[in-house]
Protein backbone atom coordinates (compact mmCIF):
# COMPACT_ATOMS: atom_id res chain seq x y z
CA UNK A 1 0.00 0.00 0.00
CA UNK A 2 1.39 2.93 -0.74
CA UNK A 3 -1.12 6.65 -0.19
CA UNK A 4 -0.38 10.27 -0.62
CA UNK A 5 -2.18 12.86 1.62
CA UNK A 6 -1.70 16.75 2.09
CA UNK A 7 -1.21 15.54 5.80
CA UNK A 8 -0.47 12.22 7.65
CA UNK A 9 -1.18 12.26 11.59
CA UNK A 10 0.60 9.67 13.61
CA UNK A 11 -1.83 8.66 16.16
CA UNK A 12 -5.24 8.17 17.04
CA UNK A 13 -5.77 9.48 20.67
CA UNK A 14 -7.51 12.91 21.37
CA UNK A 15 -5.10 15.43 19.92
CA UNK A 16 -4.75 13.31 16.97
CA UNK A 17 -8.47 13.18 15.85
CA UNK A 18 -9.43 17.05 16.55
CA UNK A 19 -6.24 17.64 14.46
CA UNK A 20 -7.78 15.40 12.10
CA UNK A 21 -11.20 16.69 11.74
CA UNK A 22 -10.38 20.33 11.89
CA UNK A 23 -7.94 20.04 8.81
CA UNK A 24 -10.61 17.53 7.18
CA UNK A 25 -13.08 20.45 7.91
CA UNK A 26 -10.73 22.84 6.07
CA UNK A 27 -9.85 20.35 2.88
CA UNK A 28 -7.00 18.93 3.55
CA UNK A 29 -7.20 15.45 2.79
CA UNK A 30 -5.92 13.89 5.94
CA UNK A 31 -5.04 9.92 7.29
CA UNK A 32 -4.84 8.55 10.65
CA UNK A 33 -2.66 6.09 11.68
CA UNK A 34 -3.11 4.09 14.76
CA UNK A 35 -1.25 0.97 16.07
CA UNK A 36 -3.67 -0.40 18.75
CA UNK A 37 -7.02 -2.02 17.67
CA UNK A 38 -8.95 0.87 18.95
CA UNK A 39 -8.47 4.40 17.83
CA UNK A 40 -8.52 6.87 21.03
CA UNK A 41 -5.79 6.98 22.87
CA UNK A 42 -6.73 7.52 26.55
CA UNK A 43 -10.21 7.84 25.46
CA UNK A 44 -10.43 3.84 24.11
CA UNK A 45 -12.68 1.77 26.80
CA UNK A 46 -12.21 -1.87 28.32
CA UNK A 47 -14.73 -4.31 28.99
CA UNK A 48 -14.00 -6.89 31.95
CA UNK A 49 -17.29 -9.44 33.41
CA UNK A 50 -19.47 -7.17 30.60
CA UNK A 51 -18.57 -4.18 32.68
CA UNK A 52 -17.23 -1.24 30.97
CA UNK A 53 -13.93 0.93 32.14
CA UNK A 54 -12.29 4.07 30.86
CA UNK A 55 -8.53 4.06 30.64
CA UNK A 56 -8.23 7.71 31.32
CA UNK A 57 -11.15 9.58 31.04
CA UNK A 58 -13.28 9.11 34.17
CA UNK A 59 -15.03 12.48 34.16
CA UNK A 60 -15.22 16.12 32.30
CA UNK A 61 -15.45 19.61 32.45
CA UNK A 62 -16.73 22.43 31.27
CA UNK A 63 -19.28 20.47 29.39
CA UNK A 64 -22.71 22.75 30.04
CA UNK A 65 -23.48 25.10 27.23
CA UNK A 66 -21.71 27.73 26.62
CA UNK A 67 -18.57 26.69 27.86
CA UNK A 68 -15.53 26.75 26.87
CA UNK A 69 -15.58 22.12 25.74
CA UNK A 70 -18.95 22.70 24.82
CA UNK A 71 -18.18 25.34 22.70
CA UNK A 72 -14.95 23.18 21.08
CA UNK A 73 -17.11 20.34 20.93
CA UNK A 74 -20.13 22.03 19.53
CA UNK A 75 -17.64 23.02 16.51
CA UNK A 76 -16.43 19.88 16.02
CA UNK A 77 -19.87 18.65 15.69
CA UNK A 78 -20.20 15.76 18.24
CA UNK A 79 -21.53 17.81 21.43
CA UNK A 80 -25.52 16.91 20.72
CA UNK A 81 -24.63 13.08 20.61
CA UNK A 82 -23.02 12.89 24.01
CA UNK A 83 -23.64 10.87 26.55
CA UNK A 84 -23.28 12.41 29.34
CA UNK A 85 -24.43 12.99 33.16
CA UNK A 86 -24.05 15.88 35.10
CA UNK A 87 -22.02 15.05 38.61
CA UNK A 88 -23.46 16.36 41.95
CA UNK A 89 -23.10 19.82 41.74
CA UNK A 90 -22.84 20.01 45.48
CA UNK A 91 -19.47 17.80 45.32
CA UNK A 92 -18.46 16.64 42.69
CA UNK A 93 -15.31 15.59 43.98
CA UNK A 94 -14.79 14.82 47.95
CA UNK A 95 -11.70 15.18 49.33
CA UNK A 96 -10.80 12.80 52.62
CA UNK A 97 -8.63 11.54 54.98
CA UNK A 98 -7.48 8.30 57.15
CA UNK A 99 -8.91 9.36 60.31
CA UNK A 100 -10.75 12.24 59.28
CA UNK A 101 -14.92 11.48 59.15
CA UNK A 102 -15.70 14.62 57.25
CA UNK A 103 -15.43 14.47 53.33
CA UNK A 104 -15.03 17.83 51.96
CA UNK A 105 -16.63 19.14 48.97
CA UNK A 106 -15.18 20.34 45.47
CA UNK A 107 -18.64 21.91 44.14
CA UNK A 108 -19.70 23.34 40.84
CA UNK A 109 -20.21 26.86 40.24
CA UNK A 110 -17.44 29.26 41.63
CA UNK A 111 -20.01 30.55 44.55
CA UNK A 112 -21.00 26.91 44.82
CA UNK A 113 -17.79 26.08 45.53
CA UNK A 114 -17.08 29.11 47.90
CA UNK A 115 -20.60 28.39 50.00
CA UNK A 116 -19.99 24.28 50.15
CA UNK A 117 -16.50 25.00 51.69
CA UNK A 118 -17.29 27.33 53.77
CA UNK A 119 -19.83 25.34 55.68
CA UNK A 120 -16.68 23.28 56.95
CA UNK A 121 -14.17 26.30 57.32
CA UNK A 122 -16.85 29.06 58.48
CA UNK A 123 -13.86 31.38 59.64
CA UNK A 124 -11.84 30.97 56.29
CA UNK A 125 -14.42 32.89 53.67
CA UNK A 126 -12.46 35.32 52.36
CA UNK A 127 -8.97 33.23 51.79
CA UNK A 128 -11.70 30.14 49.93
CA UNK A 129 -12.77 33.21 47.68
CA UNK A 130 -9.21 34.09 47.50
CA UNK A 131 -8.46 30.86 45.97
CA UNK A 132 -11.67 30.91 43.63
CA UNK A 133 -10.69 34.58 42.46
CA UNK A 134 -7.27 33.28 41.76
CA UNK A 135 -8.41 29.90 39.51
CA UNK A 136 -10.68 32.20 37.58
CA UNK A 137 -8.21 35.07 37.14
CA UNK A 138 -5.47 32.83 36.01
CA UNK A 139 -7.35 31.07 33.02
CA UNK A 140 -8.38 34.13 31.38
CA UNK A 141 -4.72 34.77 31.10
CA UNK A 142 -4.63 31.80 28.57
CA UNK A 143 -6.66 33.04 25.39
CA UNK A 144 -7.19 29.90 23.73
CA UNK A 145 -8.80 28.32 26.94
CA UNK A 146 -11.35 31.09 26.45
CA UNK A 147 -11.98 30.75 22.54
CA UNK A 148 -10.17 34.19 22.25
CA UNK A 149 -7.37 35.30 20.43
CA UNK A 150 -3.63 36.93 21.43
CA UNK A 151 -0.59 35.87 23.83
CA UNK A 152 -2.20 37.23 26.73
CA UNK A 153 0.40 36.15 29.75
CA UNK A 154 -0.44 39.43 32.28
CA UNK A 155 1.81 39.48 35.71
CA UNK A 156 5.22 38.24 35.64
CA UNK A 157 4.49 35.96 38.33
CA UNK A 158 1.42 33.75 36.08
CA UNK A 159 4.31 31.03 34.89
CA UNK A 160 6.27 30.80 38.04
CA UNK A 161 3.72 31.02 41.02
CA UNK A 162 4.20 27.81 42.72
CA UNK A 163 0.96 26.28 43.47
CA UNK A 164 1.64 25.05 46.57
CA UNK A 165 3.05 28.11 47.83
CA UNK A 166 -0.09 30.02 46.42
CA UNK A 167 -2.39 27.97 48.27
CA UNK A 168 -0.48 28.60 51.67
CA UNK A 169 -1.10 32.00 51.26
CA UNK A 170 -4.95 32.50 51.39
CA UNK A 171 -4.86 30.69 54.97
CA UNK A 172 -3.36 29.28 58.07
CA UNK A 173 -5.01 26.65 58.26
CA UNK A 174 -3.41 23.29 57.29
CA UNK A 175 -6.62 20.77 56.51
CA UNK A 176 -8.07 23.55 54.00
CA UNK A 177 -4.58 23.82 52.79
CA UNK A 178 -4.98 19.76 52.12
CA UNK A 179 -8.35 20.39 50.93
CA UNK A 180 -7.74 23.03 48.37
CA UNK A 181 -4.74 20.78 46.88
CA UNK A 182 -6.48 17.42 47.53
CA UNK A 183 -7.24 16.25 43.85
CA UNK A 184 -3.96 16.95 42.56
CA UNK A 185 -3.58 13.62 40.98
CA UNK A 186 -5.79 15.91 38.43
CA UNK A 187 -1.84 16.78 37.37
CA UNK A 188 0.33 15.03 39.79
CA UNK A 189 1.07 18.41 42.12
CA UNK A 190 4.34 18.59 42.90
CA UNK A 191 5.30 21.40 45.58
CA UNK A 192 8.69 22.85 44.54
CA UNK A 193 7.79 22.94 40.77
CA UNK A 194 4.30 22.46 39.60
CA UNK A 195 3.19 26.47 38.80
CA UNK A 196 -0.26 27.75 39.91
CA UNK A 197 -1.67 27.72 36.48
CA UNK A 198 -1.18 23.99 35.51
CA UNK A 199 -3.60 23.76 38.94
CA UNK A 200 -5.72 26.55 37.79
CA UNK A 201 -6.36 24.81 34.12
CA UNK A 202 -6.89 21.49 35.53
CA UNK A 203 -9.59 22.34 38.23
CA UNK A 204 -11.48 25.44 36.71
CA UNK A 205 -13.66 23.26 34.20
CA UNK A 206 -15.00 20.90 36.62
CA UNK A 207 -15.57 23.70 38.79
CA UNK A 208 -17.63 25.17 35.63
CA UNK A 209 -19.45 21.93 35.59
CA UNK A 210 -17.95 18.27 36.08
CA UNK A 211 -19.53 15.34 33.88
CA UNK A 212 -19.22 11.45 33.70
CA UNK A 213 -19.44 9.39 30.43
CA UNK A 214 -22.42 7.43 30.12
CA UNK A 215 -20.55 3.81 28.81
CA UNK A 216 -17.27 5.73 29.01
CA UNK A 217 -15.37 8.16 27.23
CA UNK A 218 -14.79 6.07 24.01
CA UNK A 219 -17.57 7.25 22.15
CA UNK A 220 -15.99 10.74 21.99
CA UNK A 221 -13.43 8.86 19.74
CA UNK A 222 -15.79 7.33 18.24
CA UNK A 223 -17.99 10.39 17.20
CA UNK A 224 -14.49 12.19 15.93
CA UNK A 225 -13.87 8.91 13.64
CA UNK A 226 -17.30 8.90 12.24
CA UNK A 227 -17.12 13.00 11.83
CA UNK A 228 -14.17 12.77 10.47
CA UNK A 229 -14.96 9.49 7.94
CA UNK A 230 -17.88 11.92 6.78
CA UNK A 231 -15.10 14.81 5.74
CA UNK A 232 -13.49 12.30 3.58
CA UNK A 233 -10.40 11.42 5.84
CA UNK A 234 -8.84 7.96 5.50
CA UNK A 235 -8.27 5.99 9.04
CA UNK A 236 -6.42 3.13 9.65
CA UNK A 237 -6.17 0.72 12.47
CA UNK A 238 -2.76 -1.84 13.14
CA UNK A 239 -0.91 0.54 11.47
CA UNK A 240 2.25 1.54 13.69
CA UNK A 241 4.30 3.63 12.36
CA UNK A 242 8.36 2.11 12.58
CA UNK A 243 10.15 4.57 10.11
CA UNK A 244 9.98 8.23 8.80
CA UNK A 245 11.54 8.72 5.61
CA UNK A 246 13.23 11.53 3.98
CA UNK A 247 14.46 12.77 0.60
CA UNK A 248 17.86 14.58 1.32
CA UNK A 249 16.55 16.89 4.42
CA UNK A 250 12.68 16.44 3.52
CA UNK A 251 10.30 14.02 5.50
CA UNK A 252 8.19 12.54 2.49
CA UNK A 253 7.00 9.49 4.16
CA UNK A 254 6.26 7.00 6.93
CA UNK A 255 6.40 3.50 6.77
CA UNK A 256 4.98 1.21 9.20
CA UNK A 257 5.16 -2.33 10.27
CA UNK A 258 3.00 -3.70 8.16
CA UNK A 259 5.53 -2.31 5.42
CA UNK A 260 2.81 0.32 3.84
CA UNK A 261 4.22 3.42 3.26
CA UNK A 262 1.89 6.67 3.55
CA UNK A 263 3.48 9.71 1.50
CA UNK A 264 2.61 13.24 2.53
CA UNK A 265 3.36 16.85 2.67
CA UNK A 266 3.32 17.65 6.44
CA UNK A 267 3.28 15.23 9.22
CA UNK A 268 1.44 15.26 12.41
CA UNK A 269 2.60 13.27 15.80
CA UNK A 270 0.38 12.63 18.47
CA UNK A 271 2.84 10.12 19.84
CA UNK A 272 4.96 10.98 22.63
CA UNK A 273 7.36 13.93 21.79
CA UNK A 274 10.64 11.77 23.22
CA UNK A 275 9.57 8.45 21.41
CA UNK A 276 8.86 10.46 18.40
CA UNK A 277 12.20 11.77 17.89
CA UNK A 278 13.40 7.91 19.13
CA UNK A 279 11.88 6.49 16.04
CA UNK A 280 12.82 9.11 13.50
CA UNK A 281 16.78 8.74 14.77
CA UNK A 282 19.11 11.60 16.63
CA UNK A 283 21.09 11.86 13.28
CA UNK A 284 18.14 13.79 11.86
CA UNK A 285 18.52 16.58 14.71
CA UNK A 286 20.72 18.64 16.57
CA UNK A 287 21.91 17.17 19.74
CA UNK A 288 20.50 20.66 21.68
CA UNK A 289 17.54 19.93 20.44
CA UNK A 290 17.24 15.95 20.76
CA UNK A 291 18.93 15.75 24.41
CA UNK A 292 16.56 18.86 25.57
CA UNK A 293 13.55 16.73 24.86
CA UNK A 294 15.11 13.47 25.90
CA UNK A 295 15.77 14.79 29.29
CA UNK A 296 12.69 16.84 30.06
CA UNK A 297 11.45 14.99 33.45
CA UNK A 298 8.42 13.38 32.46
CA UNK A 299 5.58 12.63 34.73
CA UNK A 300 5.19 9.72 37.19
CA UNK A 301 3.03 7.05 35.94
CA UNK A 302 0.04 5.02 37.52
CA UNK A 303 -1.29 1.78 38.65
CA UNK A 304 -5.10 1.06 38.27
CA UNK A 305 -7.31 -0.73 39.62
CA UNK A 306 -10.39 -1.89 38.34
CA UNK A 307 -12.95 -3.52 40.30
CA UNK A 308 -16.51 -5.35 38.84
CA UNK A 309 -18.85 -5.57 41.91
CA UNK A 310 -21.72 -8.32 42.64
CA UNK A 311 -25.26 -6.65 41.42
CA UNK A 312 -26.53 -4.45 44.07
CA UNK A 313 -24.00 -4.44 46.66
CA UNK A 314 -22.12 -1.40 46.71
CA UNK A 315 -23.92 1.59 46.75
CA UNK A 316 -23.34 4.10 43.51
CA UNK A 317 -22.59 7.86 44.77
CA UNK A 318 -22.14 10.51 41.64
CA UNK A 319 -18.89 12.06 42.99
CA UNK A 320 -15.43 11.56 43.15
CA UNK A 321 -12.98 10.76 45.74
CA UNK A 322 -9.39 11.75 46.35
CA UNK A 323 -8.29 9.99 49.26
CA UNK A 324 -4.53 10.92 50.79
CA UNK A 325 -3.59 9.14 53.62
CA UNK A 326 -3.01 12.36 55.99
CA UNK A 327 -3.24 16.18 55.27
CA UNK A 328 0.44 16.47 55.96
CA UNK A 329 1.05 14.20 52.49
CA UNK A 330 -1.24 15.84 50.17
CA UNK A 331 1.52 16.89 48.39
CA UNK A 332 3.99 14.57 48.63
CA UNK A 333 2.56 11.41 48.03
CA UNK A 334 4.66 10.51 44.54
CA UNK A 335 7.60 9.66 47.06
CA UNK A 336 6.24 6.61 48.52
CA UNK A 337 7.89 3.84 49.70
CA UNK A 338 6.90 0.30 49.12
CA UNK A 339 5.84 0.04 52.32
CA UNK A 340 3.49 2.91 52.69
CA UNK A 341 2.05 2.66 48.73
CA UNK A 342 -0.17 3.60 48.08
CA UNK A 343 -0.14 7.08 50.11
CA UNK A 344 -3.26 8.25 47.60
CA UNK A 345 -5.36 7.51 45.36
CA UNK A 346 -8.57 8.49 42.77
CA UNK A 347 -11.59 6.61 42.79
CA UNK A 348 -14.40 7.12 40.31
CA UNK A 349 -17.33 4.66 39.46
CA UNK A 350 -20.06 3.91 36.91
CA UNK A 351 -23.88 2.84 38.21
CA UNK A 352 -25.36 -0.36 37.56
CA UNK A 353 -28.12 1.11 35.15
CA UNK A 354 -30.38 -2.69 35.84
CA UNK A 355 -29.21 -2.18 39.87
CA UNK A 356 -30.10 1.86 40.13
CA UNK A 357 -28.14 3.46 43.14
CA UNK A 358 -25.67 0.72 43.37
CA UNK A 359 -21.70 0.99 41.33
CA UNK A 360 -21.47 -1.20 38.97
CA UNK A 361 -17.52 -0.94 38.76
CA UNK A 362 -14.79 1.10 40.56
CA UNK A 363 -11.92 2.94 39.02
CA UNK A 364 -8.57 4.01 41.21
CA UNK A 365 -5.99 5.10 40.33
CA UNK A 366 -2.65 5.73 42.31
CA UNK A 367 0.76 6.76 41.79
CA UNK A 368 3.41 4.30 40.41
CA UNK A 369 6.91 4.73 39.28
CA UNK A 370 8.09 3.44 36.39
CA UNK A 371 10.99 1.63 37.52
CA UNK A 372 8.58 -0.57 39.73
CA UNK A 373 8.42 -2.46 36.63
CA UNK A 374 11.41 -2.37 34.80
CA UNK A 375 12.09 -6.28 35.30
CA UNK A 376 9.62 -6.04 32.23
CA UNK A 377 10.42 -3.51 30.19
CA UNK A 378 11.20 -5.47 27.30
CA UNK A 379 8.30 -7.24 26.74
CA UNK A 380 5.08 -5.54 24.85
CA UNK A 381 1.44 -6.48 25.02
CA UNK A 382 -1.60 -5.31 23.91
CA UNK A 383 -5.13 -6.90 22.07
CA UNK A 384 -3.28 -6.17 19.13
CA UNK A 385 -0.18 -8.09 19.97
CA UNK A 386 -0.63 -10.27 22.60
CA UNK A 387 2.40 -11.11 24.54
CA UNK A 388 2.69 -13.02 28.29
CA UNK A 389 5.16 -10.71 30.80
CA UNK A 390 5.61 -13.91 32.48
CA UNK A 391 4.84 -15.33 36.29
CA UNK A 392 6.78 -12.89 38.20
CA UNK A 393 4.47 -10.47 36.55
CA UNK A 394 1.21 -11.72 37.57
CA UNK A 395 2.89 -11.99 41.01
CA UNK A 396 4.24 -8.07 41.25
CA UNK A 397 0.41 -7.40 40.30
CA UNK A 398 -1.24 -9.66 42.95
CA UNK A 399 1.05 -7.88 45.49
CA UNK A 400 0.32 -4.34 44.17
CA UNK A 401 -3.48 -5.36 44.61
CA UNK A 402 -3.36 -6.61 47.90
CA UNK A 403 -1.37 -3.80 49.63
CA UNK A 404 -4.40 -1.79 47.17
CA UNK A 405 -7.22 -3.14 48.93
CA UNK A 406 -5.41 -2.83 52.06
CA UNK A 407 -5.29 0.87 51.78
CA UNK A 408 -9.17 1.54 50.44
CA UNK A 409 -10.32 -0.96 53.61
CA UNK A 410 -9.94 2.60 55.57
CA UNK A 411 -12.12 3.76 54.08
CA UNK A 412 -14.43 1.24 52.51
CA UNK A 413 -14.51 -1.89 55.28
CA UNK A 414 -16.60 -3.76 53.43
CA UNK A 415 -15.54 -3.14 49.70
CA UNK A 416 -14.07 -6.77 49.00
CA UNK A 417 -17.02 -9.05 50.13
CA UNK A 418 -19.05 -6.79 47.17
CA UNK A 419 -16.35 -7.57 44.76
CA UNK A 420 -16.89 -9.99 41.90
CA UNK A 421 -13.26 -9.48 39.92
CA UNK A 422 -10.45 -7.39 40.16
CA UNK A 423 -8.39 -6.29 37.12
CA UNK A 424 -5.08 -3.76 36.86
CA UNK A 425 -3.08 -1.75 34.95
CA UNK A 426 0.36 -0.85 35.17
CA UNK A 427 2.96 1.62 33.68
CA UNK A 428 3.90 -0.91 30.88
CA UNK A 429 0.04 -1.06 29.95
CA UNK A 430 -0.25 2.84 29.71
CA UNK A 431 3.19 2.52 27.50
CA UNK A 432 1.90 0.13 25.87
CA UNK A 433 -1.41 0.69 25.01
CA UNK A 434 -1.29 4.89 25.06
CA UNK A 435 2.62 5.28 23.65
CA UNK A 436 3.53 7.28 26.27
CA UNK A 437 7.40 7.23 27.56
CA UNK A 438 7.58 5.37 30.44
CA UNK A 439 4.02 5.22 30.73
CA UNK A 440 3.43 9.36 31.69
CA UNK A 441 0.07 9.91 32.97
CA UNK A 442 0.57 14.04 31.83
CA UNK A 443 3.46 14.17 29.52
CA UNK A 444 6.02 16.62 30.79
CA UNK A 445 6.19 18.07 34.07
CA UNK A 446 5.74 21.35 34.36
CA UNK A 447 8.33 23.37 36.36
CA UNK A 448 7.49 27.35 37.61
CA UNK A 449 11.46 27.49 38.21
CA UNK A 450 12.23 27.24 35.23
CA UNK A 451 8.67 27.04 33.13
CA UNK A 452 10.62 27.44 29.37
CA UNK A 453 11.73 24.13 30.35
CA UNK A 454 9.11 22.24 29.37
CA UNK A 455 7.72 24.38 27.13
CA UNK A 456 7.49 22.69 23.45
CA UNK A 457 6.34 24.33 20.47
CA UNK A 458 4.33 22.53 18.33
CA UNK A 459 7.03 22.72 14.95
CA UNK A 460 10.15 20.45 15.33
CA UNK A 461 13.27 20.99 13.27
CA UNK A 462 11.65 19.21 10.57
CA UNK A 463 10.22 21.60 8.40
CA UNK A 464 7.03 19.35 7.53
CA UNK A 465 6.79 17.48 11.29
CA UNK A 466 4.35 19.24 14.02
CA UNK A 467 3.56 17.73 17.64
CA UNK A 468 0.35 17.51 19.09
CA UNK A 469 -1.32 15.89 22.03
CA UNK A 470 -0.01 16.19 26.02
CA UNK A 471 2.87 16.77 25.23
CA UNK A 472 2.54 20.51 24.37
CA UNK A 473 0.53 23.16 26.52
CA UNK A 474 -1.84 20.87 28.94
CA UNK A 475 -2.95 17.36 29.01
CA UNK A 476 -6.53 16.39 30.26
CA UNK A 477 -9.35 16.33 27.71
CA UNK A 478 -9.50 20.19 27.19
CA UNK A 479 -5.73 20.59 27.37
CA UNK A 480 -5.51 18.43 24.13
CA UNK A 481 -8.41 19.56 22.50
CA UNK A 482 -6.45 23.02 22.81
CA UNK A 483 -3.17 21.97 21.77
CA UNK A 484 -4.66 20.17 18.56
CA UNK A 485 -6.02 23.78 17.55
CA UNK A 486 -2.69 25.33 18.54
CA UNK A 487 -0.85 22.53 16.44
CA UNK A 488 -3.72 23.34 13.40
CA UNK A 489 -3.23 26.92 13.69
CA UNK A 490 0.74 26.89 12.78
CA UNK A 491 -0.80 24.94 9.24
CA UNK A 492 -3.88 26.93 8.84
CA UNK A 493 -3.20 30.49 10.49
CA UNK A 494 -4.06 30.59 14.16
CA UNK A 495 -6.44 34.09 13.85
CA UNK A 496 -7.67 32.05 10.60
CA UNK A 497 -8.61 29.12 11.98
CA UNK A 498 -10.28 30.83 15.73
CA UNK A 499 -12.34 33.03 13.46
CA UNK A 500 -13.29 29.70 11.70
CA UNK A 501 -14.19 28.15 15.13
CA UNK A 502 -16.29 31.26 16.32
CA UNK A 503 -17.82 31.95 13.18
CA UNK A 504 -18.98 28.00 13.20
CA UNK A 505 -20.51 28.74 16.26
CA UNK A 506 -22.47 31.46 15.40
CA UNK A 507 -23.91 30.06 13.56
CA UNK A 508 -24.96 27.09 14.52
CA UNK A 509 -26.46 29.30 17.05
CA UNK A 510 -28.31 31.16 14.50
CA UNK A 511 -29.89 27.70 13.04
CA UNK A 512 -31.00 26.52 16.81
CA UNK A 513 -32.89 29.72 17.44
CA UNK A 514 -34.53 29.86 13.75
């Protein structure tokens, strides 16, 4: 097989199809290539005992009309066939504690949020409005967050306010402090680096309004594939991409494992930035340039744990929870030991729609570092090629879900006689599966000592070769969708292609209130 296309996009998860469908939208005629047997990325869905999972996208923001994802999503045509339900607006996310009876409330609405709070810390008002101020404040600094155009980056102090040390200013008192920081798994918080803003970005939709996927979050993929089909686009599964190809000092093609070769004139990647420049060989860059990206600290990655529960046994509740062991570790909690893991952890669930107010699954994630399995680094498996990582494997895991269960005991006593199977992933499944080094749940850290660091721009020092995805300004489901229209933008004219978006939505607009 051998295809020419104005543009060939290396990967299927978010980043990838927006990319796709704007530049579909805009005539370009555009392929997808994706390894895995399910296009997605961290959108694609699991089943286990006929239950459904996510792999990463356990709930949304900014989702009600009007803002800012709706608005995105409107455009790209695949907000009215959502499935979606609204999360409790009174707490959408509770934040707790070993030893600590009260959960505490992450609520939608900014005066939501203030009031919910404030029932718990009457005497700390003004420092929770503070903090709200502050989230709001700080995202209208980022244009393209708000559908608006410019650079706007006001007060020298927006990139390299810590967010720890921001938080510790709008009060004294250390459990709100824990509160206020409590779902930083959102972006794996780190307190000497991770800037304000990354917090800000990552928090302020769900505040907006926080969402789960009805049947998970594969069937925003799925809409994007079928949108995109519609525009013309060509998309092709088991198609890994092994080699780039160049005439003299021009990319011209990719081949891929399969030996096909797709020909094109400019070159998307929504694969990891690192393993990008991996497959395409450091002779075909300066070393600046490739050692600068090779050793940009990426992000810890996870374990998961997936549990299917017996029908009507564990009751459903439509919020989060971010548990941390104590206040004290809120922020800390990446540095566990093997004895303490793990220190915190995420858990989200789905309702039994034939058992109504009972789960019918449990996600949780915690933290896991990559070197925990490096015994296996070696091998590879996925549905697409199936491999066995062997009995010491299976044992690692067994451990890892026993000192699991352990931990969520606290605060569930009763969670494993409701339990009908357990299932896991580790950081070799989110390599493997997501192509992300080392298994990265965000991409690269973000550091507000030295925030050009990490900063990537979405051209390479190929000509013809963009990045998109995680990888660039923000990961998380709007963070992508962003950095797809920044990545678009350098091909299509970035004042071009927001007028296109706003203009789109105008009217669309126009046609609903005919």
């Amino acid at each position: 097989m051998r295809e020419t296309f104005d543009v060939v996009i290396i990967g299927s998860g978010l980043g990838g199809l927006v990319s796709a469908n704007i530049l579909a939208r805009e005539g370009k005629k555009v392929c997808v290539l994706e390894k895995n047997n399910q296009f997605g990325g961290n959108l694609q869905t699991f089943v286990r005992d006929k239950s459904i999972f996510d792999t990463g996208i356990h709930y949304i923001g900014g989702l009600a009309k009007g803002q800012n994802l709706y608005r995105y999503f409107d455009y790209l045509d695949i907000m009215d066939d959502l499935k979606i339900k609204q999360m409790d607006p009174d707490g959408y996310d509770m934040i707790s504690f070993n030893g600590v009876d009260i959960e505490y409330p992450h609520a939608q609405g900014y005066d939501n949020f203030v009031t919910q709070l404030t029932h718990y810390f009457p005497e700390e008002a003004e420092g929770i409005k503070k903090y709200i101020d502050k989230v709001r404040d700080t995202c209208y600094n980022f244009p393209l967050y708000n559908l608006k155009s410019g650079d706007r980056y006001y007060g020298e102090d927006l990139l390299t306010l810590k967010a720890k040390d921001f938080i510790d200013t709008v009060t004294q008192n250390e459990t709100l402090r824990a509160v206020l920081a409590g779902s930083n798994l959102l972006y794996a918080g780190d307190p000497d680096k991770t800037p304000f803003y990354v917090h800000a970005l990552s928090v302020n939709s769900y505040i907006e309004s926080a969402w789960r996927c009805i049947n998970g979050g594969s069937q925003i993929a799925k809409l994007l594939v079928k949108r995109f089909r519609n525009l013309g686009g060509t998309i092709h599964k088991y198609q890994e991409v092994n080699a780039f190809n160049f005439e003299q000092d021009t990319l011209v093609s990719v081949t891929t494992t399969k030996g096909d070769v797709f020909s094109g004139d400019t070159f998307i990647s929504n694969v990891d930035p690192k393993l990008t420049l991996q497959i395409i060989g450091k002779d075909r860059f300066r070393n600046i340039y490739y050692n600068r990206i090779q050793n940009t600290e990426s992000i810890i990655s996870s374990f998961s744990l997936y549990l299917v529960f017996k029908p009507g046994t564990f009751p459903y509740v439509n919020h989060n929870y971010y548990h941390t062991q104590s206040i004290d570790k809120v922020w800390t909690t990446q540095n566990y030991t093997q004895e303490s893991w793990p220190e915190a952890y995420l858990i989200s669930m789905n309702e039994d729609r034939k058992h109504p107010g009972y789960a019918d699954n449990l996600t949780s994630i915690a933290y896991m570092r990559y070197e925990e399995t490096k015994p296996w680094e070696d091998t590879f498996n996925t549905v697409a090629i199936k491999n066995d990582r062997g009995e010491d494997y299976e044992a690692f895991k067994q451990r890892k879900i026993e000192a699991y269960l352990k931990e969520i005991e606290k605060k569930f006593p009763n969670i494993r006689e409701c339990i009908q199977s357990v299932h896991t992933s580790t950081p070799l499944s989110y390599r493997d599966y997501i192509g992300c080094y080392e298994g990265s749940m965000y991409g690269f850290a973000k550091d507000a000592e030295s925030p050009m660091k990490s900063f990537l721009s979405p051209r390479t020092k190929i000509p013809n070769l963009l990045f998109t995805g995680q990888g660039l300004n923000m990961h998380g489901v709007l963070g992508v969708t962003i950095s797809a229209v920044v990545t678009c933008g350098e091909l299509l004219g970035k004042d071009y292609l927001l007028n296109r978006i706003t203009s789109t939505l105008e009217e669309k607009e126009k046609q609903r209130t005919a």
